[in-house]
Structure formats: structure tokens, C-alpha cells
PDB file of N, CA and C in Angstrom:
ATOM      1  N   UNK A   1      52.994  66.657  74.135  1.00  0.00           N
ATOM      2  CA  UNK A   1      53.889  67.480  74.899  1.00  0.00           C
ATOM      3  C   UNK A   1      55.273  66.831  74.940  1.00  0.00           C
ATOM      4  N   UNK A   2      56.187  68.006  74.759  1.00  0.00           N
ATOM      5  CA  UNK A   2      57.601  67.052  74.363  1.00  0.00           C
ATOM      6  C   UNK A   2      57.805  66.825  76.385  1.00  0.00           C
ATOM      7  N   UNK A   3      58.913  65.272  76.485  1.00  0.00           N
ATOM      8  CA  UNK A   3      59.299  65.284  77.501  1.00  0.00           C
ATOM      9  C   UNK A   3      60.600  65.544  77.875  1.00  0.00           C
ATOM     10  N   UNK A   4      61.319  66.783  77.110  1.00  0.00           N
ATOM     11  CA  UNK A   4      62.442  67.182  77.292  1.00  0.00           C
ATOM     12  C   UNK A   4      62.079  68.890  77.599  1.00  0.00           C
ATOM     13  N   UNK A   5      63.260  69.330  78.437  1.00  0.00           N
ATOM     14  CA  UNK A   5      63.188  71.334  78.788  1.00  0.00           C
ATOM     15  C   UNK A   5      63.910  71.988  77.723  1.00  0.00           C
ATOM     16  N   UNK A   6      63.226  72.282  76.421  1.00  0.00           N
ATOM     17  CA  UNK A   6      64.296  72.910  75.487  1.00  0.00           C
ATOM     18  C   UNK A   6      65.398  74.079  76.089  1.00  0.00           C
ATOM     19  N   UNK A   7      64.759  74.741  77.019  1.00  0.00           N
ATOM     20  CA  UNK A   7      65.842  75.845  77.321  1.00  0.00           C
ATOM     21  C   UNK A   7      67.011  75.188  78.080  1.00  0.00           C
ATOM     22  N   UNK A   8      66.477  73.791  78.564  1.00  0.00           N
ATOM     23  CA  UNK A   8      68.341  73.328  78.979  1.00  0.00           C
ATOM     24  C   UNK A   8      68.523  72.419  78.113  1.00  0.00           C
ATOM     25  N   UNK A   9      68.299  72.164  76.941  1.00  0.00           N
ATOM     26  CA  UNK A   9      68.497  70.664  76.179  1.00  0.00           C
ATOM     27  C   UNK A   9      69.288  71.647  74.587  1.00  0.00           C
ATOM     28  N   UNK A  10      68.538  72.695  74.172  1.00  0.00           N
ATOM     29  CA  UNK A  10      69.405  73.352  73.454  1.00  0.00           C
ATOM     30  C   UNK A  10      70.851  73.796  73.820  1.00  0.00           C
ATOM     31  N   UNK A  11      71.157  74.480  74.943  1.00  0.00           N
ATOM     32  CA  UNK A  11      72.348  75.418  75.113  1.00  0.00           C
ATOM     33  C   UNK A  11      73.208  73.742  75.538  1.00  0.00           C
ATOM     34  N   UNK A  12      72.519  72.876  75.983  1.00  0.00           N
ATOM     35  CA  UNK A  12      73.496  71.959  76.161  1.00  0.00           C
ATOM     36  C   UNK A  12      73.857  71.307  74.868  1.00  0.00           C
ATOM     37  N   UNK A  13      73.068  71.329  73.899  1.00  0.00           N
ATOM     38  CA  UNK A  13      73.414  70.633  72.754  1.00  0.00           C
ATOM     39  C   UNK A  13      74.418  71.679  72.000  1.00  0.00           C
ATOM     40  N   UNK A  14      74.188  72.267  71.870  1.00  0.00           N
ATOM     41  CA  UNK A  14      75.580  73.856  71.242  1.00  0.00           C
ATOM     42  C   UNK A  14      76.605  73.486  71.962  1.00  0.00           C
ATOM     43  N   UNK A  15      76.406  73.809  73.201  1.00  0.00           N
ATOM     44  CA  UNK A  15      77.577  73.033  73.812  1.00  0.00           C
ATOM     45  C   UNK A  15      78.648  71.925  73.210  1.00  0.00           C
ATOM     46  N   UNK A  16      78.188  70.656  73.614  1.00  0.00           N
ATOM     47  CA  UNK A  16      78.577  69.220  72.666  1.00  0.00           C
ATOM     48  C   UNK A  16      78.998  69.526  71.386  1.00  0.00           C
ATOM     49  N   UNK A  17      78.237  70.363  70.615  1.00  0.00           N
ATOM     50  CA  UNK A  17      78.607  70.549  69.102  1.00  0.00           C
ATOM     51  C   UNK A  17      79.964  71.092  68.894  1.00  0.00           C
ATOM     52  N   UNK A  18      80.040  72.301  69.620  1.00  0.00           N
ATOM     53  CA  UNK A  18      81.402  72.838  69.873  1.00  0.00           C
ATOM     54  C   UNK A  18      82.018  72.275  70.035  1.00  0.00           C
ATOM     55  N   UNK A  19      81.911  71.488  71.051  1.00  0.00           N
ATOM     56  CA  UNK A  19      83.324  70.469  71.935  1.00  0.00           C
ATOM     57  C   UNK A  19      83.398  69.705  70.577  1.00  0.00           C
ATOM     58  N   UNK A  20      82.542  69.332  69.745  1.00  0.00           N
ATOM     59  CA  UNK A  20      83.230  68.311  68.470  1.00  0.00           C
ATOM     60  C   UNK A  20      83.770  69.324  67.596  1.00  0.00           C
ATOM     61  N   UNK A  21      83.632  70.813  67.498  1.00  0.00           N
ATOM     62  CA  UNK A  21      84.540  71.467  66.546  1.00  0.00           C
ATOM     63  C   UNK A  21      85.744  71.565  67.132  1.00  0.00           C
ATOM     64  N   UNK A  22      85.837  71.974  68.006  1.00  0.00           N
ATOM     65  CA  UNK A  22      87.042  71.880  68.484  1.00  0.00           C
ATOM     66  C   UNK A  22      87.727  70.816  68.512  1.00  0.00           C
ATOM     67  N   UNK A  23      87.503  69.932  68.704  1.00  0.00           N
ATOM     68  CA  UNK A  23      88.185  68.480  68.648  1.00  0.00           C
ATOM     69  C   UNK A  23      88.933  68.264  67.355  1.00  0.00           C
ATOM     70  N   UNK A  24      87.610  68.873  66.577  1.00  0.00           N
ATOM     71  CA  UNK A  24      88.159  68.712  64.833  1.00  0.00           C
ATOM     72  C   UNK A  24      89.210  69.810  64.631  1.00  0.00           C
ATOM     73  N   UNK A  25      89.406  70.649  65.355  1.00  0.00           N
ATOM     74  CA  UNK A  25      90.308  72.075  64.816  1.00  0.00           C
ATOM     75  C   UNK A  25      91.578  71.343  65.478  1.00  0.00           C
ATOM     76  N   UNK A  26      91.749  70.812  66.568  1.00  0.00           N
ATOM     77  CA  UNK A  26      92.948  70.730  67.588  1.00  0.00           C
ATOM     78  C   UNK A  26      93.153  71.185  68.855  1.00  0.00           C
ATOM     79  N   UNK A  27      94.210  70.236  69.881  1.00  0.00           N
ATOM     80  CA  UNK A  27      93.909  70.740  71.238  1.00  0.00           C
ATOM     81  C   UNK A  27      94.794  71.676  71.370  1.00  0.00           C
ATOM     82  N   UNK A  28      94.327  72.501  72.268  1.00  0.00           N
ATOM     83  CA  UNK A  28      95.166  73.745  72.607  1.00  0.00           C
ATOM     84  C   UNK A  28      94.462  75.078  71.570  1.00  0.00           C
ATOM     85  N   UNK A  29      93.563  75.287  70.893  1.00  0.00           N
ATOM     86  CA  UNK A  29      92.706  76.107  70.064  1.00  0.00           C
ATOM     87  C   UNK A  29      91.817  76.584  70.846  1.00  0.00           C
ATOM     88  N   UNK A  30      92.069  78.082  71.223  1.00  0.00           N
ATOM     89  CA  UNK A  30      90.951  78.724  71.806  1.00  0.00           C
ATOM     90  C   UNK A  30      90.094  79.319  70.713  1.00  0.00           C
ATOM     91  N   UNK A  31      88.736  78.870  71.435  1.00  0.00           N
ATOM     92  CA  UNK A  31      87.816  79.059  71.230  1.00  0.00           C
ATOM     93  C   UNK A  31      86.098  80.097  71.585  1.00  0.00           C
ATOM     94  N   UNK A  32      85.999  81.061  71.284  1.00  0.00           N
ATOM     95  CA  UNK A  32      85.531  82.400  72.282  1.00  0.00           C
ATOM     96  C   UNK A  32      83.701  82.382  71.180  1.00  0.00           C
ATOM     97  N   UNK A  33      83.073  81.606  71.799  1.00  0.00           N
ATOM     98  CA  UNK A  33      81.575  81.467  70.780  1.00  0.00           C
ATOM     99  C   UNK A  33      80.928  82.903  70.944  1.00  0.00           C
ATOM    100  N   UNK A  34      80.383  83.128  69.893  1.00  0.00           N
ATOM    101  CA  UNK A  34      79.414  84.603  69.664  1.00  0.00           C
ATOM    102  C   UNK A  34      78.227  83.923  69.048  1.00  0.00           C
ATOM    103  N   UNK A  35      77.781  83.578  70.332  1.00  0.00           N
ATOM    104  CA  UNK A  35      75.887  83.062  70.052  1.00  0.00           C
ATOM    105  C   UNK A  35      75.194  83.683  68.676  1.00  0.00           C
ATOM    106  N   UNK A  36      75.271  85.258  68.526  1.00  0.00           N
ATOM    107  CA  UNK A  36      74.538  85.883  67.752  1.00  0.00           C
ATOM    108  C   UNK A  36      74.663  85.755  66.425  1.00  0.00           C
ATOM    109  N   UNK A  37      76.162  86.282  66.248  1.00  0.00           N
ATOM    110  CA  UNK A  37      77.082  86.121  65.285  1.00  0.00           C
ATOM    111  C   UNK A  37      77.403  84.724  64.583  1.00  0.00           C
ATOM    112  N   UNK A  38      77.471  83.483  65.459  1.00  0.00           N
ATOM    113  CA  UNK A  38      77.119  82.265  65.293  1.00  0.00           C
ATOM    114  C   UNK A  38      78.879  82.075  64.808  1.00  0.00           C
ATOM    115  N   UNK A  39      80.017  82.837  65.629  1.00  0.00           N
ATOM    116  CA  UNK A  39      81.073  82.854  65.102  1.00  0.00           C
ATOM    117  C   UNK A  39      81.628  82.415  66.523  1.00  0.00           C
ATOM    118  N   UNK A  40      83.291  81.543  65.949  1.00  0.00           N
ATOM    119  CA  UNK A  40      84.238  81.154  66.807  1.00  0.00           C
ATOM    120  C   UNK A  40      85.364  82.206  67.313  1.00  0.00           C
ATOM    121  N   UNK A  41      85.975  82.892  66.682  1.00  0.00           N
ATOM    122  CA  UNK A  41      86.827  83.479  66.476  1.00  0.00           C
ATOM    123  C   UNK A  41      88.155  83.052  66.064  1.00  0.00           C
ATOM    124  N   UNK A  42      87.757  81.937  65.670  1.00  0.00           N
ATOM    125  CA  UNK A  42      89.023  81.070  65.410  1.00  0.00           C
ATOM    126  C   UNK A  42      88.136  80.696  63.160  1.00  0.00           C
ATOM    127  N   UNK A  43      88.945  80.933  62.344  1.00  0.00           N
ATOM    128  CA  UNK A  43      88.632  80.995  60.970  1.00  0.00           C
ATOM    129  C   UNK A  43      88.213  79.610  60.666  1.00  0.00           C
ATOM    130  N   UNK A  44      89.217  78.836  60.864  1.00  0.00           N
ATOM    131  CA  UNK A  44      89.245  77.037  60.865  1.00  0.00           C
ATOM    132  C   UNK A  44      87.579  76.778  61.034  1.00  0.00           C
ATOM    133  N   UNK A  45      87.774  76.993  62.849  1.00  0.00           N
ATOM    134  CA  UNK A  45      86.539  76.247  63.517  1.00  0.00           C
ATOM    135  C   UNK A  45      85.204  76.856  62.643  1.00  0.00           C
ATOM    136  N   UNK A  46      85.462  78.136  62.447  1.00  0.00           N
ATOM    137  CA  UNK A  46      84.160  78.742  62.101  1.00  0.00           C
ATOM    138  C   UNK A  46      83.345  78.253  60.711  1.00  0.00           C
ATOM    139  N   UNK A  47      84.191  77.432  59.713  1.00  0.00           N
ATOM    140  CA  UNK A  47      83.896  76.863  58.110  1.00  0.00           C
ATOM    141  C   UNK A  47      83.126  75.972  59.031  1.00  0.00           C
ATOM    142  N   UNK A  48      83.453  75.259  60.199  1.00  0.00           N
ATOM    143  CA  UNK A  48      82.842  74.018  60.337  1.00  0.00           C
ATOM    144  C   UNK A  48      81.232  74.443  60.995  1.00  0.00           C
ATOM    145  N   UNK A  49      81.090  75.837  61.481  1.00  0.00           N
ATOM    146  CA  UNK A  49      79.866  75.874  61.744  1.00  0.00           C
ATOM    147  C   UNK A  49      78.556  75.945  60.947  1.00  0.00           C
ATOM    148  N   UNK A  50      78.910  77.115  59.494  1.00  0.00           N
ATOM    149  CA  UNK A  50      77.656  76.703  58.782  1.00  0.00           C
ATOM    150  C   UNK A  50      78.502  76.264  56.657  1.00  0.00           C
ATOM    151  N   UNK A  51      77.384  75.349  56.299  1.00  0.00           N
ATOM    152  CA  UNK A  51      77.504  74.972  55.458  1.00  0.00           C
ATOM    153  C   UNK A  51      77.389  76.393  54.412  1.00  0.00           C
ATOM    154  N   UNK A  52      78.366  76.081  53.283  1.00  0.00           N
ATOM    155  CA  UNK A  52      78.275  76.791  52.486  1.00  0.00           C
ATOM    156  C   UNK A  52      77.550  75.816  51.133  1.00  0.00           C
ATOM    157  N   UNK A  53      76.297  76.598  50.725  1.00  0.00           N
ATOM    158  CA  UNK A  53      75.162  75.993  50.161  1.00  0.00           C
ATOM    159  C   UNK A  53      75.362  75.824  48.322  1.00  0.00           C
ATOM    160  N   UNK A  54      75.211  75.111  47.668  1.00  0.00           N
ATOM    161  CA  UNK A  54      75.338  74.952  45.838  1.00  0.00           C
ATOM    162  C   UNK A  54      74.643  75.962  45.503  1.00  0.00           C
ATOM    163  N   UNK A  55      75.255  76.472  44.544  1.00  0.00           N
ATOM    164  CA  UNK A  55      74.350  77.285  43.357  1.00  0.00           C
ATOM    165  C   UNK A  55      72.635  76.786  43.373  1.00  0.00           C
ATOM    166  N   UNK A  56      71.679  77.528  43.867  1.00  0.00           N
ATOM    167  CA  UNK A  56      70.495  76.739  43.626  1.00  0.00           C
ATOM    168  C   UNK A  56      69.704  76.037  44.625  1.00  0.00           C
ATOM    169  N   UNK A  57      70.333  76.447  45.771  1.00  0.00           N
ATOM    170  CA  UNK A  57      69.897  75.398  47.194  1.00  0.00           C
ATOM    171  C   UNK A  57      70.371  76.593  48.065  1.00  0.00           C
ATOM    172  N   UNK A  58      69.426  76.590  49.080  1.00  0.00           N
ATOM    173  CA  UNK A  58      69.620  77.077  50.232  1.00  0.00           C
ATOM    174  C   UNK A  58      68.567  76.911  51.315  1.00  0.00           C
ATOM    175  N   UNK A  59      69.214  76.950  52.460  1.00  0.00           N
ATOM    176  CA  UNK A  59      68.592  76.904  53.636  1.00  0.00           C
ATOM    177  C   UNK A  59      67.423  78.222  53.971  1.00  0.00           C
ATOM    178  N   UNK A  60      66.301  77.891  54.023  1.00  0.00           N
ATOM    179  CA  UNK A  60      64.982  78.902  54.755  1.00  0.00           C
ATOM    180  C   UNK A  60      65.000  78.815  56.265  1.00  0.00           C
ATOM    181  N   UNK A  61      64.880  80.018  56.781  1.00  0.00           N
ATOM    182  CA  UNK A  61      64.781  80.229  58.139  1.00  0.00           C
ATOM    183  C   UNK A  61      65.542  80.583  58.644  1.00  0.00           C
TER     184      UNK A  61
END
């Protein structure tokens, strides 16, 4: 049995992650997250959320 509460240990970890994109984009960059969409609304920040994969490789799931 894990000894962590995923439902508060995830949204807090998204959290943190953000705060490091943003850091990486610059201060003063608003930032408006779309959970679903998995988008910033900002173009910059948003390359940094998912990897764009090689010819031949990709992510399952």
C-alpha cells in the first residue's frame, strides 16, 4: 500500500511542474492551465509541456 494520497500528491505535483515552466518562460508570463487540453495558453510554455517524439518512437497511453 503506497504511503502517499495520490489525489493530493498529483495536483500538487502539476502544480511544481508548472511553477518550473514558468520560471523557464519568464517572470511576468501569464499563465491560464487547461488540465484537459494539457495546454498553457501561452505557445513558449506549452513546447515545454509535451515532448515531441522521433520518427519511430512514441509514447503509449
Amino acid at each position: 500500500m503506497a504511503k502517499s494520497n495520490f489525489s493530493y500528491a498529483a495536483p500538487l505535483t502539476e502544480l511544481m511542474l508548472l511553477g518550473t515552466i514558468a520560471a523557464q518562460v519568464g517572470n511576468g508570463t501569464k499563465l491560464t492551465w487547461n488540465r484537459e487540453k494539457m495546454t498553457t495558453g501561452n505557445a513558449e510554455a506549452d513546447k515545454l509541456i509535451k515532448r515531441k517524439y522521433r520518427d519511430g518512437w512514441a509514447q503509449v497511453g
